[in-house]
C-alpha atoms as a PDB file:
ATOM      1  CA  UNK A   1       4.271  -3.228 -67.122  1.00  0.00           C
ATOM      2  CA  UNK A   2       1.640  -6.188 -66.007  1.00  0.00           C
ATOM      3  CA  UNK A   3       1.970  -7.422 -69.365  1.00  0.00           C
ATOM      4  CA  UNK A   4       5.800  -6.960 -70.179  1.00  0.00           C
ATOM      5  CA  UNK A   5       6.647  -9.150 -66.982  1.00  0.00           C
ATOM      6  CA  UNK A   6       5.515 -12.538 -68.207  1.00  0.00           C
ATOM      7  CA  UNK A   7       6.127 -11.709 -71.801  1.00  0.00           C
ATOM      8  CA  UNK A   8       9.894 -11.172 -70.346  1.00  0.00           C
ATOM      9  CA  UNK A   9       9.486 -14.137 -67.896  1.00  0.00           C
ATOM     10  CA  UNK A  10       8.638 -16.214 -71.008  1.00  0.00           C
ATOM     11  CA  UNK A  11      11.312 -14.939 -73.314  1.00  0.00           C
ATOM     12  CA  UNK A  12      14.009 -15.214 -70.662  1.00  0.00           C
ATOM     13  CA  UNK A  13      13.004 -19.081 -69.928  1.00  0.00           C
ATOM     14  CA  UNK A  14      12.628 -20.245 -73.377  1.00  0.00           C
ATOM     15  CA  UNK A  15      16.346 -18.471 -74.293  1.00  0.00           C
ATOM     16  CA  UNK A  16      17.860 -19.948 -71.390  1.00  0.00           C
ATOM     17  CA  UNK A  17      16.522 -23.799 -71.200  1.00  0.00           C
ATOM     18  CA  UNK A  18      17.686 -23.575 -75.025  1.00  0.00           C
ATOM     19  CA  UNK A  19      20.837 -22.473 -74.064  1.00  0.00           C
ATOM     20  CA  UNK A  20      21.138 -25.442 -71.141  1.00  0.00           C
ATOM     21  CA  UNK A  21      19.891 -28.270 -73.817  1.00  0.00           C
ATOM     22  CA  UNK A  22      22.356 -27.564 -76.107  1.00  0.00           C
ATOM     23  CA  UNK A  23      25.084 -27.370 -73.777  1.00  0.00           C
ATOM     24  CA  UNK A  24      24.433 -30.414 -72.243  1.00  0.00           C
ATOM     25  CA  UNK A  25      23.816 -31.659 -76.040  1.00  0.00           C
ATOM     26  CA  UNK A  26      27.323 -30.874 -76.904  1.00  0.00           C
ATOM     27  CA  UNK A  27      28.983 -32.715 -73.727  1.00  0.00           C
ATOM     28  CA  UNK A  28      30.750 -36.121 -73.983  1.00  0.00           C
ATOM     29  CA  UNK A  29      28.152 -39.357 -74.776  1.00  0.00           C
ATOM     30  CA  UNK A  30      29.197 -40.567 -72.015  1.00  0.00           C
ATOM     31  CA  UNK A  31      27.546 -37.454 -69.682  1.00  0.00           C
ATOM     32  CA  UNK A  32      24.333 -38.029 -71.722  1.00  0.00           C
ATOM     33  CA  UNK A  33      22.486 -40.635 -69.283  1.00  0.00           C
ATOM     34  CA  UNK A  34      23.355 -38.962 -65.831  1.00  0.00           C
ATOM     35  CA  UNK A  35      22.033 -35.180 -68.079  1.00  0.00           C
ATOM     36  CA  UNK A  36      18.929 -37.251 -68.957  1.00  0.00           C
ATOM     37  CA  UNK A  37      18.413 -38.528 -64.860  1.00  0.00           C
ATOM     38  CA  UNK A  38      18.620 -35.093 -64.200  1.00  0.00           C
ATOM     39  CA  UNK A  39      15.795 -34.313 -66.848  1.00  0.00           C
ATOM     40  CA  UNK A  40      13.696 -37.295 -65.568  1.00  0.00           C
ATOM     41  CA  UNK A  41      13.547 -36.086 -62.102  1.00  0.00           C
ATOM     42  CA  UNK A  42      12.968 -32.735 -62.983  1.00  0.00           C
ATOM     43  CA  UNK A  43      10.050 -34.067 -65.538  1.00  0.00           C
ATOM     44  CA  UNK A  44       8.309 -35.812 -62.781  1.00  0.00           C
ATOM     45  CA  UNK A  45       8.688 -32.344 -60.046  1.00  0.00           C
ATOM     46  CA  UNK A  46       7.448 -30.785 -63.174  1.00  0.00           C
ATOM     47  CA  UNK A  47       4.223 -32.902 -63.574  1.00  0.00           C
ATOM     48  CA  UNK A  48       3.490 -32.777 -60.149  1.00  0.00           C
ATOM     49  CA  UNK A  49       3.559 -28.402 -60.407  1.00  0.00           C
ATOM     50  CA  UNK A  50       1.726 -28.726 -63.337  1.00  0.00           C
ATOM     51  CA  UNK A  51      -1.262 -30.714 -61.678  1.00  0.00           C
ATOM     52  CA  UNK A  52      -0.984 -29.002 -58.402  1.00  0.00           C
ATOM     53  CA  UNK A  53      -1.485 -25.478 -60.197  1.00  0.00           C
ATOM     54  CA  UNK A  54      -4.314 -26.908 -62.532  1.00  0.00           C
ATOM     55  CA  UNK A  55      -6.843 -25.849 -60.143  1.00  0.00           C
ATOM     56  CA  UNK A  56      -5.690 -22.565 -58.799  1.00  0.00           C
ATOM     57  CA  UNK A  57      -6.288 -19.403 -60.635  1.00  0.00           C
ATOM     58  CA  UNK A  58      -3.755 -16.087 -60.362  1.00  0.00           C
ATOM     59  CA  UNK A  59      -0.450 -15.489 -61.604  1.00  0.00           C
ATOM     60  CA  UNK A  60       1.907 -17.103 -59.584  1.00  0.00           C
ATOM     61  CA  UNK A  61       0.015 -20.757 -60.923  1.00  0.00           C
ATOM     62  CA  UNK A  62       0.335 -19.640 -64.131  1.00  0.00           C
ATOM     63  CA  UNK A  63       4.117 -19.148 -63.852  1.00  0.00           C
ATOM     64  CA  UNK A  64       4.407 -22.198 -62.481  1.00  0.00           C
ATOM     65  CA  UNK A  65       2.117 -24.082 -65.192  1.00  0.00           C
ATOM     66  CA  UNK A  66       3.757 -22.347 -68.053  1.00  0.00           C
ATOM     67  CA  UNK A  67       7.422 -23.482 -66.705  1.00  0.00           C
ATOM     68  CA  UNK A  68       6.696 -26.803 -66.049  1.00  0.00           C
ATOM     69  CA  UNK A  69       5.224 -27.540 -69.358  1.00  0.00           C
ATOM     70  CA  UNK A  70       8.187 -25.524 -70.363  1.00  0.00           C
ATOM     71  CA  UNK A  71      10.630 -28.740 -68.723  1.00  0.00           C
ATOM     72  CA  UNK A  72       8.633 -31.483 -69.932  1.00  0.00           C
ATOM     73  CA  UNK A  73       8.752 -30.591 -73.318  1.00  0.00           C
ATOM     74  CA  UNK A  74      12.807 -29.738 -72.477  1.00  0.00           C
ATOM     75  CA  UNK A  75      12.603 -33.592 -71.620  1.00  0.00           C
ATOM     76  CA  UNK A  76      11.402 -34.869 -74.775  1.00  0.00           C
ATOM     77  CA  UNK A  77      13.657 -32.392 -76.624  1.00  0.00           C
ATOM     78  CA  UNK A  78      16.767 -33.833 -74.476  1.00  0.00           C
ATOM     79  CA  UNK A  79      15.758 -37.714 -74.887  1.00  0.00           C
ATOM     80  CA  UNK A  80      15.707 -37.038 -78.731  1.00  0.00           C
ATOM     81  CA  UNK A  81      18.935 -34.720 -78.794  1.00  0.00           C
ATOM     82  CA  UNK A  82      20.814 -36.975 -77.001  1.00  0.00           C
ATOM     83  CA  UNK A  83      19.570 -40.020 -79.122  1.00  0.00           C
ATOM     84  CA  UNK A  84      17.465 -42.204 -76.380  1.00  0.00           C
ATOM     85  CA  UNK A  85      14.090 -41.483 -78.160  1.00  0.00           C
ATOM     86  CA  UNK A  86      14.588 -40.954 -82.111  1.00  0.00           C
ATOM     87  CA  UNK A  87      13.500 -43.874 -84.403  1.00  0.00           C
ATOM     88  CA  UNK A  88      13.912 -46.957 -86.396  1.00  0.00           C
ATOM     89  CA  UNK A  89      16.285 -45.637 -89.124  1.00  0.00           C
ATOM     90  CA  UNK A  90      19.720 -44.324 -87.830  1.00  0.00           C
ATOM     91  CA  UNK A  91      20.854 -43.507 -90.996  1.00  0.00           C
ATOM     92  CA  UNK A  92      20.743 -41.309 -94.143  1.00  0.00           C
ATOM     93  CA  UNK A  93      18.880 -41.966 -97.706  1.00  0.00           C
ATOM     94  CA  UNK A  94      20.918 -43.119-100.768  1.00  0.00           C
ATOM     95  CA  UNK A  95      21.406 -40.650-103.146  1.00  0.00           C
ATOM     96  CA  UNK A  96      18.301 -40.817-105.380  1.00  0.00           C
ATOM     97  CA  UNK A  97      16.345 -41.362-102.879  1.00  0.00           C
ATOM     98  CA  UNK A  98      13.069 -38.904-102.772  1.00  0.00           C
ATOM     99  CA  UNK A  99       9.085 -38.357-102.812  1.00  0.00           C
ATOM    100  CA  UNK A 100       6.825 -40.156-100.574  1.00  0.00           C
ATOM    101  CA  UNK A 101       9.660 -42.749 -99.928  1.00  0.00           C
ATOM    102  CA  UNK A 102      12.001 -40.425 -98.923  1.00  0.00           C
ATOM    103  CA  UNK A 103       9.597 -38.956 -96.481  1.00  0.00           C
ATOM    104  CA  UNK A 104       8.484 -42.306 -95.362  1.00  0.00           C
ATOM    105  CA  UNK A 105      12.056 -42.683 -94.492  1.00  0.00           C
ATOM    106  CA  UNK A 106      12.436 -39.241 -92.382  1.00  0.00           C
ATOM    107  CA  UNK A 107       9.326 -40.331 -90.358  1.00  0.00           C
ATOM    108  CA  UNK A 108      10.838 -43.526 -89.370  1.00  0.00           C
ATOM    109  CA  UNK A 109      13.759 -41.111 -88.306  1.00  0.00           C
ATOM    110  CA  UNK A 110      11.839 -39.454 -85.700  1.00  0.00           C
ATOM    111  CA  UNK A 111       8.864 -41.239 -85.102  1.00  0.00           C
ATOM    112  CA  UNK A 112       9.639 -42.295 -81.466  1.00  0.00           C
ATOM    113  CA  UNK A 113      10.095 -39.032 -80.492  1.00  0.00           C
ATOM    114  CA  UNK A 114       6.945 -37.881 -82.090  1.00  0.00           C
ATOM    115  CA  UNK A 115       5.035 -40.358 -80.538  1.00  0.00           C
ATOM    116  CA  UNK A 116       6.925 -39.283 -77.173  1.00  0.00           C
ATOM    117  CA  UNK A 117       5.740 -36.321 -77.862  1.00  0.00           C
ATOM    118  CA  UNK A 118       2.016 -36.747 -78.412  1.00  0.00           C
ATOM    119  CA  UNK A 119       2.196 -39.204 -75.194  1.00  0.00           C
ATOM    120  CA  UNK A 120       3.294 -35.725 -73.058  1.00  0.00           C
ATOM    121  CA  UNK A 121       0.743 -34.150 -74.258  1.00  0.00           C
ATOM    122  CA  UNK A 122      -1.791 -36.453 -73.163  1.00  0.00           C
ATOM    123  CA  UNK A 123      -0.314 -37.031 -69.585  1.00  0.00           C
ATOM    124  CA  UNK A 124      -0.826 -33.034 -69.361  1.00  0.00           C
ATOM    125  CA  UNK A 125      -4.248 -33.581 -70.652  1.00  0.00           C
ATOM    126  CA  UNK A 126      -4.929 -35.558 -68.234  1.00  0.00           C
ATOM    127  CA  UNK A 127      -3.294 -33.629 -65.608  1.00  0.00           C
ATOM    128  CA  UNK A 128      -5.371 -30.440 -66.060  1.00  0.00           C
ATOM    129  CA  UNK A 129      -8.586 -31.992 -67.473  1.00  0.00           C
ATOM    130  CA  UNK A 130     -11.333 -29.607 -66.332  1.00  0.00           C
ATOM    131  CA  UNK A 131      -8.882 -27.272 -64.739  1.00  0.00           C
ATOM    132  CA  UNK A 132      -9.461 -23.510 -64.307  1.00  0.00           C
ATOM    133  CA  UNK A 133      -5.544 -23.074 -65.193  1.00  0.00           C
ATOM    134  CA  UNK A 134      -4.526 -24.592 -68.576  1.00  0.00           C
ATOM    135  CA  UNK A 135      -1.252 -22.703 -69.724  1.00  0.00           C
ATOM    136  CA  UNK A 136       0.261 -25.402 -69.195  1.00  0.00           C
ATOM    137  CA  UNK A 137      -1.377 -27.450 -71.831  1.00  0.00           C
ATOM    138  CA  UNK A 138      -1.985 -24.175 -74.186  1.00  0.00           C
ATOM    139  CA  UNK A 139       2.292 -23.347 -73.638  1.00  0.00           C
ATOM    140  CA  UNK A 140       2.736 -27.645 -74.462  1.00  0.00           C
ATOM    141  CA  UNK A 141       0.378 -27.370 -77.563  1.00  0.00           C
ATOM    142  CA  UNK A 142       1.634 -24.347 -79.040  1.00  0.00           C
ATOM    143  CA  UNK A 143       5.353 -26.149 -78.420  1.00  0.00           C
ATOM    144  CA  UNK A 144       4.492 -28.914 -80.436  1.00  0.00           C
ATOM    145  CA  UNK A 145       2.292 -27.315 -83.240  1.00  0.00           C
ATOM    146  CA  UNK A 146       5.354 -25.045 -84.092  1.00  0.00           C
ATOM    147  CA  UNK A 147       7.888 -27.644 -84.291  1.00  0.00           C
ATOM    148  CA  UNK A 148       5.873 -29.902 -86.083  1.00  0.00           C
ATOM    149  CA  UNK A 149       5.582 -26.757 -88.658  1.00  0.00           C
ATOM    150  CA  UNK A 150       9.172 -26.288 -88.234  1.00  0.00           C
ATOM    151  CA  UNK A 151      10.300 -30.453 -88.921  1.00  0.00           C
ATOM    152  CA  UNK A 152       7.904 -30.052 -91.803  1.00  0.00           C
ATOM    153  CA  UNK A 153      10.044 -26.772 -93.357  1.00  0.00           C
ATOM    154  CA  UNK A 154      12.986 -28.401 -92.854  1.00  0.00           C
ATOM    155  CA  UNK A 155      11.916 -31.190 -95.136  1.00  0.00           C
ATOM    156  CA  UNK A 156      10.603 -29.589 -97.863  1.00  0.00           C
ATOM    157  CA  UNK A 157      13.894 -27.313 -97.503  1.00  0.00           C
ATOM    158  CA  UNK A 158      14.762 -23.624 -96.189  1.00  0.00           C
ATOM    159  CA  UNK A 159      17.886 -21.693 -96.202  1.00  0.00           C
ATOM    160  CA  UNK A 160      19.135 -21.855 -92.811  1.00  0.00           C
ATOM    161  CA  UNK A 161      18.748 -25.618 -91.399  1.00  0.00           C
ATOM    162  CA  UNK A 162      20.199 -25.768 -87.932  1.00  0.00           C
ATOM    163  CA  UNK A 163      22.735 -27.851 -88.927  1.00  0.00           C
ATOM    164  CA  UNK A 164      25.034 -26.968 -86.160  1.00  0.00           C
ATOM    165  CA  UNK A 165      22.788 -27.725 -83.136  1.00  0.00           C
ATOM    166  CA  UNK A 166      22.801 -31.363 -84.409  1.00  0.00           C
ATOM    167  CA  UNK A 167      25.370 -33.845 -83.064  1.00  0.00           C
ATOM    168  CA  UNK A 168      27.457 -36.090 -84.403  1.00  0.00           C
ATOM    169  CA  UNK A 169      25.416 -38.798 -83.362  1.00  0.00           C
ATOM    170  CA  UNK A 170      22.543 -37.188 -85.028  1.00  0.00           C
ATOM    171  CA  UNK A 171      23.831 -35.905 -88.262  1.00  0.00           C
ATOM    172  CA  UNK A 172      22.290 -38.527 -90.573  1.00  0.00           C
ATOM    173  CA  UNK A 173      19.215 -36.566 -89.916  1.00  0.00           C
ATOM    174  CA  UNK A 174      20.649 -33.899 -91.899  1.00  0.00           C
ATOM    175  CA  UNK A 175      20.189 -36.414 -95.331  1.00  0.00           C
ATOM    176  CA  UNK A 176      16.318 -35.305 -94.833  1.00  0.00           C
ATOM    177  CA  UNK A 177      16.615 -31.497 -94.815  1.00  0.00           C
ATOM    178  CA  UNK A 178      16.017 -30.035 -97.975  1.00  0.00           C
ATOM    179  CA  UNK A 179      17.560 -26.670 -98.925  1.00  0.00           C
ATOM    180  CA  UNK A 180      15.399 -24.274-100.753  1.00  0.00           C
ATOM    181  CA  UNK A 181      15.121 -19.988-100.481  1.00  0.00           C
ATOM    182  CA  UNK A 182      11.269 -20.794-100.012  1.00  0.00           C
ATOM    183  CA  UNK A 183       8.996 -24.115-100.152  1.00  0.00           C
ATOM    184  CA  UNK A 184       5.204 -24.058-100.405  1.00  0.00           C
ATOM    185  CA  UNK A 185       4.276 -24.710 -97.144  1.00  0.00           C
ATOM    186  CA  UNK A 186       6.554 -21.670 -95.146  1.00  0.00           C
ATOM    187  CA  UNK A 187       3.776 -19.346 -95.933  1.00  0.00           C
ATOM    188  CA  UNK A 188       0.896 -21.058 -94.693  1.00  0.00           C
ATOM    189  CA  UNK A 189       3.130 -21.890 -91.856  1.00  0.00           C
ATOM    190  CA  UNK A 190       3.668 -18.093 -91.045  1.00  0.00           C
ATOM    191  CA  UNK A 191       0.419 -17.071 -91.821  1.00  0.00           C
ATOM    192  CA  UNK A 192      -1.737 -19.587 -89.512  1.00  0.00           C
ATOM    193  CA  UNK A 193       0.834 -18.778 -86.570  1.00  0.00           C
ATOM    194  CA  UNK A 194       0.646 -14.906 -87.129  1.00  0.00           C
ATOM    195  CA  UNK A 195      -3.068 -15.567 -87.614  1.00  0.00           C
ATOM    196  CA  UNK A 196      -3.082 -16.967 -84.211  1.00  0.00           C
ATOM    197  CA  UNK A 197      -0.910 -14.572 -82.568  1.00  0.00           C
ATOM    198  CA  UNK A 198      -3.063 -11.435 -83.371  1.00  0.00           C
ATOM    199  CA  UNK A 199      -5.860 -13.292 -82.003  1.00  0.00           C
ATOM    200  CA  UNK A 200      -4.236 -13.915 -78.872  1.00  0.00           C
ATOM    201  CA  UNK A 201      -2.464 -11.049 -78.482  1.00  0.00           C
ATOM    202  CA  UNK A 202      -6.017  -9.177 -79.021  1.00  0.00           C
ATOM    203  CA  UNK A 203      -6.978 -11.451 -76.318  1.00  0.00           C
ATOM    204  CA  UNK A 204      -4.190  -9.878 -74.308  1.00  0.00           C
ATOM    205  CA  UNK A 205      -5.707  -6.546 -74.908  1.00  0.00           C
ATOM    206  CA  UNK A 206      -8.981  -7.251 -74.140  1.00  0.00           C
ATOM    207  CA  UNK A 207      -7.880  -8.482 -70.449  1.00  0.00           C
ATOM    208  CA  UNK A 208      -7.319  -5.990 -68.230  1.00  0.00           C
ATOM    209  CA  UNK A 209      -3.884  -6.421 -66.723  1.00  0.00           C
ATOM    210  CA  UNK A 210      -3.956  -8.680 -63.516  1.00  0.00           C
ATOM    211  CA  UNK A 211      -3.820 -12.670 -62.590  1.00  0.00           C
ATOM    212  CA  UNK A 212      -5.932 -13.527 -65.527  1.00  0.00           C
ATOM    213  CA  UNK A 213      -3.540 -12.160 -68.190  1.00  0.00           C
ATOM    214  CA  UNK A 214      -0.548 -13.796 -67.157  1.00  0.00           C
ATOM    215  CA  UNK A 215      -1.224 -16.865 -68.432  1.00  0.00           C
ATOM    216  CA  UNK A 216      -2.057 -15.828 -71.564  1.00  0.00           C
ATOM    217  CA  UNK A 217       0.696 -12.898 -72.565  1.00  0.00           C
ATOM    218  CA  UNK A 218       2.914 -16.349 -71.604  1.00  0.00           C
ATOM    219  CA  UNK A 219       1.622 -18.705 -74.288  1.00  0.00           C
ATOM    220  CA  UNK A 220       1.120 -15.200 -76.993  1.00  0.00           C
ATOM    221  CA  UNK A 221       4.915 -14.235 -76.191  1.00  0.00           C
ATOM    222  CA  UNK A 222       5.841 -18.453 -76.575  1.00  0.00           C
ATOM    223  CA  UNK A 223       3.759 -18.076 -79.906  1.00  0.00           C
ATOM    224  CA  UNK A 224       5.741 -15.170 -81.123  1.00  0.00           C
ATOM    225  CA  UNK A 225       9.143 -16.655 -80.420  1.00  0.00           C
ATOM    226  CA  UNK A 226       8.229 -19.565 -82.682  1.00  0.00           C
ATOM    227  CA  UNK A 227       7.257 -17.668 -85.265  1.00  0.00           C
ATOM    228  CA  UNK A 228      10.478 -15.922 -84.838  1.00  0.00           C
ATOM    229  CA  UNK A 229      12.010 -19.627 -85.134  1.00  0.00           C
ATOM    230  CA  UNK A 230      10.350 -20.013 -88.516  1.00  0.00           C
ATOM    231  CA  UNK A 231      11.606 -16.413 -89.638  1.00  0.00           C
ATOM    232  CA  UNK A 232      14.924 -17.305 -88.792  1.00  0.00           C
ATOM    233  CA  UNK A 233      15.234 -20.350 -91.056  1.00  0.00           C
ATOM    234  CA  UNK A 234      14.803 -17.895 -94.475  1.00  0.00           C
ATOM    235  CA  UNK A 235      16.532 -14.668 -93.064  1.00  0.00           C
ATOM    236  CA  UNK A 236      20.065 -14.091 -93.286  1.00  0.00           C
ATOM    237  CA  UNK A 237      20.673 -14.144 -89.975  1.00  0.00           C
ATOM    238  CA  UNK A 238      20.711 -18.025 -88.032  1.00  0.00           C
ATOM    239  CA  UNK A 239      19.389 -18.441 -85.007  1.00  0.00           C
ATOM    240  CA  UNK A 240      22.642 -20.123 -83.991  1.00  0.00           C
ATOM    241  CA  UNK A 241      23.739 -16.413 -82.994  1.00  0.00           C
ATOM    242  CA  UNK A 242      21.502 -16.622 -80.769  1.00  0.00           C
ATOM    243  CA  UNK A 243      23.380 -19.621 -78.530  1.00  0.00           C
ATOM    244  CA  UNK A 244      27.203 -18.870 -80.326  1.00  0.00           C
ATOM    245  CA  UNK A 245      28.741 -21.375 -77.361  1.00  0.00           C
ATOM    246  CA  UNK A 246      26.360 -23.886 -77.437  1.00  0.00           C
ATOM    247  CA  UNK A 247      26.569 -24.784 -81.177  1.00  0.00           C
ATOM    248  CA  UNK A 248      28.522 -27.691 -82.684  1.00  0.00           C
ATOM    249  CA  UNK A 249      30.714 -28.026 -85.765  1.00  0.00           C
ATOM    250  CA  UNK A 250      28.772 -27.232 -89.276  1.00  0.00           C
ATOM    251  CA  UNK A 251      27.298 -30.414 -91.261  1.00  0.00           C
ATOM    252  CA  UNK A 252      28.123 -30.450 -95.013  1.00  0.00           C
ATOM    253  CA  UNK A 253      24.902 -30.090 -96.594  1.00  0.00           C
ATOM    254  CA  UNK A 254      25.477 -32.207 -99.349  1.00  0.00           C
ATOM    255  CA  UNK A 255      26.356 -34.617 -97.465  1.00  0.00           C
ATOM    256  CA  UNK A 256      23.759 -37.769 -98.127  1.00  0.00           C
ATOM    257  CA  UNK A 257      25.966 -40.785 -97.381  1.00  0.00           C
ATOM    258  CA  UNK A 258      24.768 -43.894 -95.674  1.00  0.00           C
ATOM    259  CA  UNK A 259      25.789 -43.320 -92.359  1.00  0.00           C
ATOM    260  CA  UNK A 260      25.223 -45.129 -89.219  1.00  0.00           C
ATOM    261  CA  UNK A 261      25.571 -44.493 -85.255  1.00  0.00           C
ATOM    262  CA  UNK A 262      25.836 -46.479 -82.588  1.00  0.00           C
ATOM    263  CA  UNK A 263      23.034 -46.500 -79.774  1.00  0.00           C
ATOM    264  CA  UNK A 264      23.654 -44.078 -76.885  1.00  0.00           C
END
């Protein structure tokens, strides 16, 4: 029961703040800035939690280190949903387009927000350097080493591609997906992470239940859901069932046009 609590905890959180991002995703552009206030004042309460629980040991700062990280990484994800932090390019490739230009091209896409990304990860870094509690920055790492997996898949193509949790503003993005049953790199992809799961979730084991497991049945059961993620984008079933209200209108797939979007 000690370790079904925060794997529970963790499932329930990650579910839900999905759920709230794409709800607030799908809202009116105009709703977008006063959403991303929100975000921005629940980044910086979340930055403070996340260096006032770095250097206290037990459960309770665990919870609170794993669900902070948990927000700022919803903040990145809403800056770059909602178009403030994206990239350069706003638009599609021509048809033709493809190899390393056509990946040059998807980088300049999303390269804010990767950057963005990596600069939250050092600011937690920072904030629990030499800490006895690090879930935080274990739960941000493992965030961002499965989606960069996961933008990787998507380029070199998979079956199901998400296409209706993108909106309209961000649709050109879908000119960069590729759509395959398989690519070369999903394996490896599934492999490391399930790699990395046993290990952790052996770790789990070795523990005996109490303050020092939490934090680490927390990042194992974040681990698992991402690998669920990648699952989901072969498997017949999307993961759109998974938030049926919060997803938008489907994107043709072929759909490669030069589009371009205003700023938000």
């Amino acid at each position: 029961m000690t370790f079904a609590a925060p794997a529970l905890f963790a499932a329930m959180l990650w579910w839900t703040l999905t759920g709230v991002i794409l709800f607030l995703d799908g809202l009116p552009r105009e709703t977008f800035r006063w959403s991303l206030l929100g975000a921005t004042i629940t980044l910086l309460i979340a930055l403070h939690a996340l260096h006032a629980s770095a250097g206290i040991s037990g459960p309770a700062a665990c919870y609170a280190a794993f669900t902070a990280a948990i927000l700022v990484w919803a903040w990145v994800e809403m800056s770059f949903l909602m178009g403030f932090i994206t990239g350069p390019r706003k638009r599609a490739c021509e048809s033709g387009c493809g190899g390393h230009a056509h990946f040059l091209h998807a980088t300049q896409a999303v390269i804010y927000h990767e950057l963005a990304t990596v600069a939250a990860g050092l600011l937690i870094l920072a904030l629990t350097w030499n800490a006895v509690n690090r879930t935080g920055l274990w739960t941000f790492c493992v965030l961002w080493a499965m989606r960069i997996s996961a933008k990787l898949n998507l380029f070199l193509g998979v079956a199901n591609r998400g296409e209706r949790f993108l909106p309209e503003h961000l649709r050109y993005l879908t000119g960069f997906f590729g759509r395959r049953t398989m690519n070369f790199l999903f394996p490896v992809s599934v492999t490391a992470a399930t790699i990395a799961f046993a290990l952790l979730a052996q770790q789990c084991l070795r523990q005996a239940p109490g303050p020092s497991a939490a934090g680490t049945v927390l990042v194992t059961t974040l681990l698992a859901l991402g690998l669920l993620e990648h699952w989901f984008m072969i498997l017949p079933w999307p993961s759109e069932r998974l938030w049926p209200s919060a997803s938008l209108e489907p994107v043709d797939p072929s759909n490669r046009a030069l589009l371009t979007y205003p700023e938000p």
